[in-house]
C-alpha atoms as a PDB file:
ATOM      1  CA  UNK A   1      57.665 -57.228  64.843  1.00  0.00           C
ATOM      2  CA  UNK A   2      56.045 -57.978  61.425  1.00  0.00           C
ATOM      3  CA  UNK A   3      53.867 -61.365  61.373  1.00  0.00           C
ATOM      4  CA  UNK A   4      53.091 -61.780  64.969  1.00  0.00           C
ATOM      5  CA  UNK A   5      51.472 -60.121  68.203  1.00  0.00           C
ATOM      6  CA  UNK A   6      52.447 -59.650  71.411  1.00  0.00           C
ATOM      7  CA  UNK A   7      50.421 -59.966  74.690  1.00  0.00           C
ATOM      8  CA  UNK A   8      51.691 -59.056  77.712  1.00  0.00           C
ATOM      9  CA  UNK A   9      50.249 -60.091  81.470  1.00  0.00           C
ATOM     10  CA  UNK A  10      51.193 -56.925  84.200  1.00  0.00           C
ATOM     11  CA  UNK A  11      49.213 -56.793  87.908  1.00  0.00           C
ATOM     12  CA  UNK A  12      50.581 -56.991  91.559  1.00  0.00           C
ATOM     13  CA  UNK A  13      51.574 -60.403  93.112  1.00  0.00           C
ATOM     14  CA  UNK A  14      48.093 -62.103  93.523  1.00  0.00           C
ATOM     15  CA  UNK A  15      46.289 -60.636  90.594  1.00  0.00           C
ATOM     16  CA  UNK A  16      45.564 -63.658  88.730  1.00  0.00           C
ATOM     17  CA  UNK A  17      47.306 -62.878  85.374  1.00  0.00           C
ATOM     18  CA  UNK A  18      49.016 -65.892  85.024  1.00  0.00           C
ATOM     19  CA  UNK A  19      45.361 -68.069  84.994  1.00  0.00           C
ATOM     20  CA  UNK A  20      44.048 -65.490  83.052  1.00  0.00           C
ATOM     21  CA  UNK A  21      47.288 -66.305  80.506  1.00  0.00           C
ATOM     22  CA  UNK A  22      46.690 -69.784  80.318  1.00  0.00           C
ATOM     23  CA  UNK A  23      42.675 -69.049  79.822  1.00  0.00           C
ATOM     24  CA  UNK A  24      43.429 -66.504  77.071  1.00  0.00           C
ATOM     25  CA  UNK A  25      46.271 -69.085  75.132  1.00  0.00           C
ATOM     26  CA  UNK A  26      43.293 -71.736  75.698  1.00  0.00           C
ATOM     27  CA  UNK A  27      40.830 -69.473  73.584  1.00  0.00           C
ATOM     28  CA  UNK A  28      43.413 -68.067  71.209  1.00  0.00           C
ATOM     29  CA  UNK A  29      44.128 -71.869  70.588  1.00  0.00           C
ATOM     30  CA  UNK A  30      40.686 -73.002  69.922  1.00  0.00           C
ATOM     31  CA  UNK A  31      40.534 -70.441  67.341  1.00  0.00           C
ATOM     32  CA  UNK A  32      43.232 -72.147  65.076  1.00  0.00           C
ATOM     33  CA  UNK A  33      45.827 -69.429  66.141  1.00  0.00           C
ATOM     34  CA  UNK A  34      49.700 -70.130  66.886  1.00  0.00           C
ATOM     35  CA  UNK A  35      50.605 -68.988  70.321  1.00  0.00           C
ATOM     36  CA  UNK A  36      53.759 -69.288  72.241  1.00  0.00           C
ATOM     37  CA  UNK A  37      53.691 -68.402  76.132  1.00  0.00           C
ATOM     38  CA  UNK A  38      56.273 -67.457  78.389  1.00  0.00           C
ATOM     39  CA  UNK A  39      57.058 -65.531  81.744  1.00  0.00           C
ATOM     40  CA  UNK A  40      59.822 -63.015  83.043  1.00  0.00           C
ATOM     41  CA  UNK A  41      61.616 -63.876  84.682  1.00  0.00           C
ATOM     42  CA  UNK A  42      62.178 -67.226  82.750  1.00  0.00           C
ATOM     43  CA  UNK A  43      61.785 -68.813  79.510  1.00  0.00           C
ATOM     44  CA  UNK A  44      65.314 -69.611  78.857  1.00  0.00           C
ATOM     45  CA  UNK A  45      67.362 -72.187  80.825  1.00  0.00           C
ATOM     46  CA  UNK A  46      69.365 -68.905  81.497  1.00  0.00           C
ATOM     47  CA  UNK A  47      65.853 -66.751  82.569  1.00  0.00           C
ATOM     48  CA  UNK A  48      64.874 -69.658  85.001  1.00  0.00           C
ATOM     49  CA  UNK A  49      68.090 -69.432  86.785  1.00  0.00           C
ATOM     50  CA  UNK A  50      68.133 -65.728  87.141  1.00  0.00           C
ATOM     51  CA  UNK A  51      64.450 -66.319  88.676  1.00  0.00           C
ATOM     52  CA  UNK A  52      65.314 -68.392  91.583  1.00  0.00           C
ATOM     53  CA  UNK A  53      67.850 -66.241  92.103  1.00  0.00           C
ATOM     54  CA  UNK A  54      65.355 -62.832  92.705  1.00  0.00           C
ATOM     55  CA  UNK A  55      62.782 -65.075  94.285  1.00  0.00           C
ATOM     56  CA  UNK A  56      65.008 -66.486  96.689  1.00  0.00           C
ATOM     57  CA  UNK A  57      64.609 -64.660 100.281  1.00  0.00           C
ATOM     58  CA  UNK A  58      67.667 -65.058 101.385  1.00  0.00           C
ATOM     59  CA  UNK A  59      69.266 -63.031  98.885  1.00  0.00           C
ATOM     60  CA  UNK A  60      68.836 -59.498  98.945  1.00  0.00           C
ATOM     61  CA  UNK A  61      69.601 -57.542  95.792  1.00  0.00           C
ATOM     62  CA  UNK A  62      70.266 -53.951  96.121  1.00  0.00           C
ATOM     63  CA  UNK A  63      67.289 -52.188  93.449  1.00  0.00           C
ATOM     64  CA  UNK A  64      70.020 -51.648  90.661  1.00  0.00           C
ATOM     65  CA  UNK A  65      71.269 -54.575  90.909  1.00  0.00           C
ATOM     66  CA  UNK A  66      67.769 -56.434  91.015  1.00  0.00           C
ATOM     67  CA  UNK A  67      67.175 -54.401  87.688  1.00  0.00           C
ATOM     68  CA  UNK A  68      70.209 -55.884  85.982  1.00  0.00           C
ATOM     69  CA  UNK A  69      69.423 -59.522  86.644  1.00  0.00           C
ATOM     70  CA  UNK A  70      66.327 -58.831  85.380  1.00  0.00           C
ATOM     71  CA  UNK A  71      67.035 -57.124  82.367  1.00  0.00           C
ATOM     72  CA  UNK A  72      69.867 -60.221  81.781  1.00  0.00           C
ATOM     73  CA  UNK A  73      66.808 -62.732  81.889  1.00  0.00           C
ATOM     74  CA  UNK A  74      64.507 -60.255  79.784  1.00  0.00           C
ATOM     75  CA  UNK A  75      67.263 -60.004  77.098  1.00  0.00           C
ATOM     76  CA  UNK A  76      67.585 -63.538  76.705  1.00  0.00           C
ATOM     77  CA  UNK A  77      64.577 -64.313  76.372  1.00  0.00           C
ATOM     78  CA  UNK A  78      63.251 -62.059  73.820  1.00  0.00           C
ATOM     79  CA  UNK A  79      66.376 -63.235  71.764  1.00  0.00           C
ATOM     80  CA  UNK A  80      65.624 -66.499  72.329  1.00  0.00           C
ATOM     81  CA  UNK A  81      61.724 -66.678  71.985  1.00  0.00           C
ATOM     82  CA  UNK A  82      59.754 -63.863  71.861  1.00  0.00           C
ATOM     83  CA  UNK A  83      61.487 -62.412  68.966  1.00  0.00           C
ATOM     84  CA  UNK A  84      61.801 -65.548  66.953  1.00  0.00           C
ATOM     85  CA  UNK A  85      58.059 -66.422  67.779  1.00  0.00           C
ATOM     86  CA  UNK A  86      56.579 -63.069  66.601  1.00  0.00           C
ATOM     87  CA  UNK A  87      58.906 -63.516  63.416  1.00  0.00           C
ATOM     88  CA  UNK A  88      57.331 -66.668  62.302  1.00  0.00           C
ATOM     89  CA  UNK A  89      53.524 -65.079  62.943  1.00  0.00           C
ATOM     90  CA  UNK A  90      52.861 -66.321  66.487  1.00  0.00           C
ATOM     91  CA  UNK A  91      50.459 -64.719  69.145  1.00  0.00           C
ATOM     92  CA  UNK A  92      53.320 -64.740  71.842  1.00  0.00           C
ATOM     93  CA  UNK A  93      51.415 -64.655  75.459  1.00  0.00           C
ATOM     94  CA  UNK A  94      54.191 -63.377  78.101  1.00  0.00           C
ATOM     95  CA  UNK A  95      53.721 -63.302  82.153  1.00  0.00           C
ATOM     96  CA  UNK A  96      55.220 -60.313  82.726  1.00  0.00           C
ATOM     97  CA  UNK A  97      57.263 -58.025  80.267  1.00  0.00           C
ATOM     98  CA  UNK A  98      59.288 -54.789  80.613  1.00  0.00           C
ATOM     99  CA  UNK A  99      56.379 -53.047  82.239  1.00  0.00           C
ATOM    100  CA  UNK A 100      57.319 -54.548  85.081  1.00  0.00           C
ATOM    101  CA  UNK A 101      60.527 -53.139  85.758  1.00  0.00           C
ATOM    102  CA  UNK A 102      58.916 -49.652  85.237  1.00  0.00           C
ATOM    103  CA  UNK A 103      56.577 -50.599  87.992  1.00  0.00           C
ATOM    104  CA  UNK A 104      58.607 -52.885  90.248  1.00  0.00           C
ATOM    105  CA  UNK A 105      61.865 -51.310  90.136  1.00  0.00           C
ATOM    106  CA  UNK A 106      60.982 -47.645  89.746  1.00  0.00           C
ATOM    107  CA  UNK A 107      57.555 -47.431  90.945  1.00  0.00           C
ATOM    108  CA  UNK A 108      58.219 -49.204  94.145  1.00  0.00           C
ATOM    109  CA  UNK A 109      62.163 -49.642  94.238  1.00  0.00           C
ATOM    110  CA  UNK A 110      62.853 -45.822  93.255  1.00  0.00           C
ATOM    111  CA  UNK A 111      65.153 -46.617  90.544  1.00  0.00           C
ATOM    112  CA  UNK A 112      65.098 -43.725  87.995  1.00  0.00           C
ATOM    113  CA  UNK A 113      62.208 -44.302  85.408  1.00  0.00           C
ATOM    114  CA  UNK A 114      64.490 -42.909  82.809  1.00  0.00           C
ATOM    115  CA  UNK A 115      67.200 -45.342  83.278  1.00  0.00           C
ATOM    116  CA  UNK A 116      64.793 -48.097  83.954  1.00  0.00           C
ATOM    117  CA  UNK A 117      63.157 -47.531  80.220  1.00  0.00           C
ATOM    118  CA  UNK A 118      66.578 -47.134  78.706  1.00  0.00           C
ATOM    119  CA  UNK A 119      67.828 -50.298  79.986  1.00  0.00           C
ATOM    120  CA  UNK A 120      64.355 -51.993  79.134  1.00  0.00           C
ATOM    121  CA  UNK A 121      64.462 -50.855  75.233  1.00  0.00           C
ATOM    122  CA  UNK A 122      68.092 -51.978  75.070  1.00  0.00           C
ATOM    123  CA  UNK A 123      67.142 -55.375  76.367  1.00  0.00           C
ATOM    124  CA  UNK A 124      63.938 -55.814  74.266  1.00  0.00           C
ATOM    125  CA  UNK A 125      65.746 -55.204  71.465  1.00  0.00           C
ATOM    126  CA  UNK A 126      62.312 -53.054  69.194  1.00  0.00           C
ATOM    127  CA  UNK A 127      59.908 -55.581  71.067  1.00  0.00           C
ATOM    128  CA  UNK A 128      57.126 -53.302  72.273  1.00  0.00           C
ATOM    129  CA  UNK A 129      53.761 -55.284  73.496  1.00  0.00           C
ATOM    130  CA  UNK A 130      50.535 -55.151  70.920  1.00  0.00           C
ATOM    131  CA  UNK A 131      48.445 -55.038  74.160  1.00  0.00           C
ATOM    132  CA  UNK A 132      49.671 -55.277  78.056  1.00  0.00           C
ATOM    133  CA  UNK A 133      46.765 -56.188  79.938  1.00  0.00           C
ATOM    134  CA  UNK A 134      46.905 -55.283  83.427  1.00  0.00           C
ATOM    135  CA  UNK A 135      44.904 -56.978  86.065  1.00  0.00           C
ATOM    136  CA  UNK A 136      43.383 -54.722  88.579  1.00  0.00           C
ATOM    137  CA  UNK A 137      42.516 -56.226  92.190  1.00  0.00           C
ATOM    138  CA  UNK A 138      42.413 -54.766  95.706  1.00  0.00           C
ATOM    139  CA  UNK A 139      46.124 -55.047  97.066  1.00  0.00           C
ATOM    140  CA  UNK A 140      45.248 -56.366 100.027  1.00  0.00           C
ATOM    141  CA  UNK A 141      42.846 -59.255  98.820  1.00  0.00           C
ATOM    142  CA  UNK A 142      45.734 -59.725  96.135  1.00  0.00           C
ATOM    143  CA  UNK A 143      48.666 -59.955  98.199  1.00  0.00           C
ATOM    144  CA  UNK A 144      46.495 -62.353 100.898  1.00  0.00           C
ATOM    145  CA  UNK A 145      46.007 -64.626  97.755  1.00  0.00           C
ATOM    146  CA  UNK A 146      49.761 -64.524  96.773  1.00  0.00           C
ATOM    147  CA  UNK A 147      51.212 -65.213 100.096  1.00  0.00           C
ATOM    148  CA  UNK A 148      48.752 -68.378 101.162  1.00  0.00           C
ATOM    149  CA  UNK A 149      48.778 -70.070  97.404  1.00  0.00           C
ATOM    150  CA  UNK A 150      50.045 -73.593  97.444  1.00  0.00           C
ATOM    151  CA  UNK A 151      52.998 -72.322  94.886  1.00  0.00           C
ATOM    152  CA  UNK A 152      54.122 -69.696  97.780  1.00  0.00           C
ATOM    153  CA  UNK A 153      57.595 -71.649  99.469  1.00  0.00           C
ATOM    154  CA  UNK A 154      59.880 -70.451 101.714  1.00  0.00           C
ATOM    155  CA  UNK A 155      62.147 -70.319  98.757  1.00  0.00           C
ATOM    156  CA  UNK A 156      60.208 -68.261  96.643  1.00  0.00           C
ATOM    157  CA  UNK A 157      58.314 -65.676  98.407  1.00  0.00           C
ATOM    158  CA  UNK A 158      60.865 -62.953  98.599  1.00  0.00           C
ATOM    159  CA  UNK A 159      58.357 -60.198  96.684  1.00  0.00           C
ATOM    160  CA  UNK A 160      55.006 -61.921  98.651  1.00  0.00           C
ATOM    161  CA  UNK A 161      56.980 -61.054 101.908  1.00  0.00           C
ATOM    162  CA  UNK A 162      57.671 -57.171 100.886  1.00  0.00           C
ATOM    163  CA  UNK A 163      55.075 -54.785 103.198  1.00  0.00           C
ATOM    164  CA  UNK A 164      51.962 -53.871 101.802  1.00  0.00           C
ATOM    165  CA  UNK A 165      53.518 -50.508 100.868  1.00  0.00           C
ATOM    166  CA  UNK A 166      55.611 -51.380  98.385  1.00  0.00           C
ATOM    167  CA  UNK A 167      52.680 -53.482  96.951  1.00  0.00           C
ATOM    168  CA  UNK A 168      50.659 -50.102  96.612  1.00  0.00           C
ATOM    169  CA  UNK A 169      53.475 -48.159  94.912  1.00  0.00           C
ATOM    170  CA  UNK A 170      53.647 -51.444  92.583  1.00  0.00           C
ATOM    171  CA  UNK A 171      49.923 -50.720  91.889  1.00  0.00           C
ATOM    172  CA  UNK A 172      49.817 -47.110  91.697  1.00  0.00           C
ATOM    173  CA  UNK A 173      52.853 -47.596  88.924  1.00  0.00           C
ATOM    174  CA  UNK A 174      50.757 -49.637  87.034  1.00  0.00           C
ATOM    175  CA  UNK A 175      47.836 -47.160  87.188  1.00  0.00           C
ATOM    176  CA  UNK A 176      49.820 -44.287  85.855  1.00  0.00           C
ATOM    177  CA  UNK A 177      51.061 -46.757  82.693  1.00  0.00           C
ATOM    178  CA  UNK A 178      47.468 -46.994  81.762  1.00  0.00           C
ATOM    179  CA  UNK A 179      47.588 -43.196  81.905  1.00  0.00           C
ATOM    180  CA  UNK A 180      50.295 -42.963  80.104  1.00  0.00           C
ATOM    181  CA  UNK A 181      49.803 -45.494  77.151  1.00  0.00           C
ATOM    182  CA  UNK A 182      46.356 -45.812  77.126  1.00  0.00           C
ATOM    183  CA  UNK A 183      45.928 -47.381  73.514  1.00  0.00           C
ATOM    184  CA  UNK A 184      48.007 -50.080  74.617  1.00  0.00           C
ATOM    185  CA  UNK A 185      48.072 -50.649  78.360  1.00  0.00           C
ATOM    186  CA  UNK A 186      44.398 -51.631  79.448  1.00  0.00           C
ATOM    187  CA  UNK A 187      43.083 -51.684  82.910  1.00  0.00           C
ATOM    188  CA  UNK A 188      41.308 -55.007  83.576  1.00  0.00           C
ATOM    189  CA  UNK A 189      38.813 -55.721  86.244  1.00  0.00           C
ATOM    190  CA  UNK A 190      40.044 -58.776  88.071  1.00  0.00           C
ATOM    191  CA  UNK A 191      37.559 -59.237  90.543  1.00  0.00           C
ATOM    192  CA  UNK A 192      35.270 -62.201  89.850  1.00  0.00           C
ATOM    193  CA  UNK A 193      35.107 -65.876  89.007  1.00  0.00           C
ATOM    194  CA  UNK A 194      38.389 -66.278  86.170  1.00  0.00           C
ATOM    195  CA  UNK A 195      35.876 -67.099  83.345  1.00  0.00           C
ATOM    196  CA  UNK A 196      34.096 -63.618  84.810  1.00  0.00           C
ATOM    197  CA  UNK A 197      37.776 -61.887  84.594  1.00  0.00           C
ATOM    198  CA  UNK A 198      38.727 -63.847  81.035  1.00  0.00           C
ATOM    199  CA  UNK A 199      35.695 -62.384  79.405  1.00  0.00           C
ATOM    200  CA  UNK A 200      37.014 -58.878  80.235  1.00  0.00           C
ATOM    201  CA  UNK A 201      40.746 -59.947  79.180  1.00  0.00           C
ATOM    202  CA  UNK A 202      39.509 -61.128  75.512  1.00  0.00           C
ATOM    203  CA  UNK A 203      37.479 -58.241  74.607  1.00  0.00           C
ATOM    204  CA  UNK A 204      40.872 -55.819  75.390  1.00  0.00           C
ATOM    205  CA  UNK A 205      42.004 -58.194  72.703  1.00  0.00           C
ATOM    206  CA  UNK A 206      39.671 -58.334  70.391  1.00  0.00           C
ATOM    207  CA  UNK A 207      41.257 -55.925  68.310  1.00  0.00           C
ATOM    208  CA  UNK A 208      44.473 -57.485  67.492  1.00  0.00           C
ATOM    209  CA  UNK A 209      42.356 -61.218  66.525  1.00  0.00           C
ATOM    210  CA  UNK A 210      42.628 -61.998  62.588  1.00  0.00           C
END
């Protein structure tokens, strides 16, 4: 999209991305740029409706059908704010993007990666990422943060409570994106204090700052 860049935050439950959003739209800020954040699923009265409806663990969404609530919510809310804000020459910050679904749904689901990237480009409308940063931590340190953070409910916790397995195919998906689009999926160290980790976020950013 002309005018604007796109940032997206990828990593296993527990990673820390969404800190290391608000830390990077804190800097980005204090720079004098425009920036817009948002998450997946959510950003749209619609997107936050679809999201208590995945995170809820008493529902149980086959894989394809998981995939097509989220690509409902993803839809939305590129039409609704990514697109507009990277039209009017915004840094757009999102927690999570379409990478997910590649990892999520056919990394760890099984859903085929062919129909998971078709569906993805038809709900992203042309929005590719700039940069997705993905933040790299042990699985099992992650996933012990994710499940015992004060934001973790019984009505939310239905990917926290998935078995460590599908948590590694999650993370091996992610590692093979990097592969696969190195130039703009970047590996990033989350171990450490977050000011340790945000250090390492901005300079796989540096690139795309005016």
């Amino acid at each position: 999209m002309p005018g604007g860049r796109l940032i997206t935050f990828e990593g296993i439950e527990g990673c820390g991305k969404t800190t290391q959003l608000r830390l990077l739209a804190r800097c980005l800020q204090a720079r004098g740029l425009p920036v817009v954040t948002t998450r997946e699923p959510g950003g749209t009265p619609l997107g936050e409706r679809v999201r208590d409806v995945l995170l809820d663990p008493s529902l149980a969404p086959v894989a394809v059908g998981e995939l097509f609530l989220l690509e409902a919510a993803r839809s939305q809310v590129v039409a609704e704010v990514v697109a507009p804000a990277l039209s009017a020459g915004n840094f757009v910050l999102c927690d999570r993007f379409a990478d997910s679904s590649v990892a999520y749904q056919a990394g760890a689901r099984g859903v085929d990666r062919t129909e998971v990237e078709r569906l993805n480009a038809l709900a992203c409308a042309g929005v590719v990422p700039d940069r997705t940063l993905v933040f790299d931590l042990d699985v099992e340190l992650a996933l012990a943060r994710a499940r015992h953070r004060p934001t973790t409910t019984a009505v939310n916790r239905r990917f926290e409570d998935e078995a460590i397995s599908f948590h590694r195919a999650v993370a091996a998906a992610y590692h093979d994106l990097a592969h696969r689009e190195p130039h703009r999926v970047v590996l990033v160290d989350a171990r450490g204090t977050p000011d340790e980790v945000h250090a390492r976020a901005l300079a796989a950013v540096m690139d795309l700052l005016p």
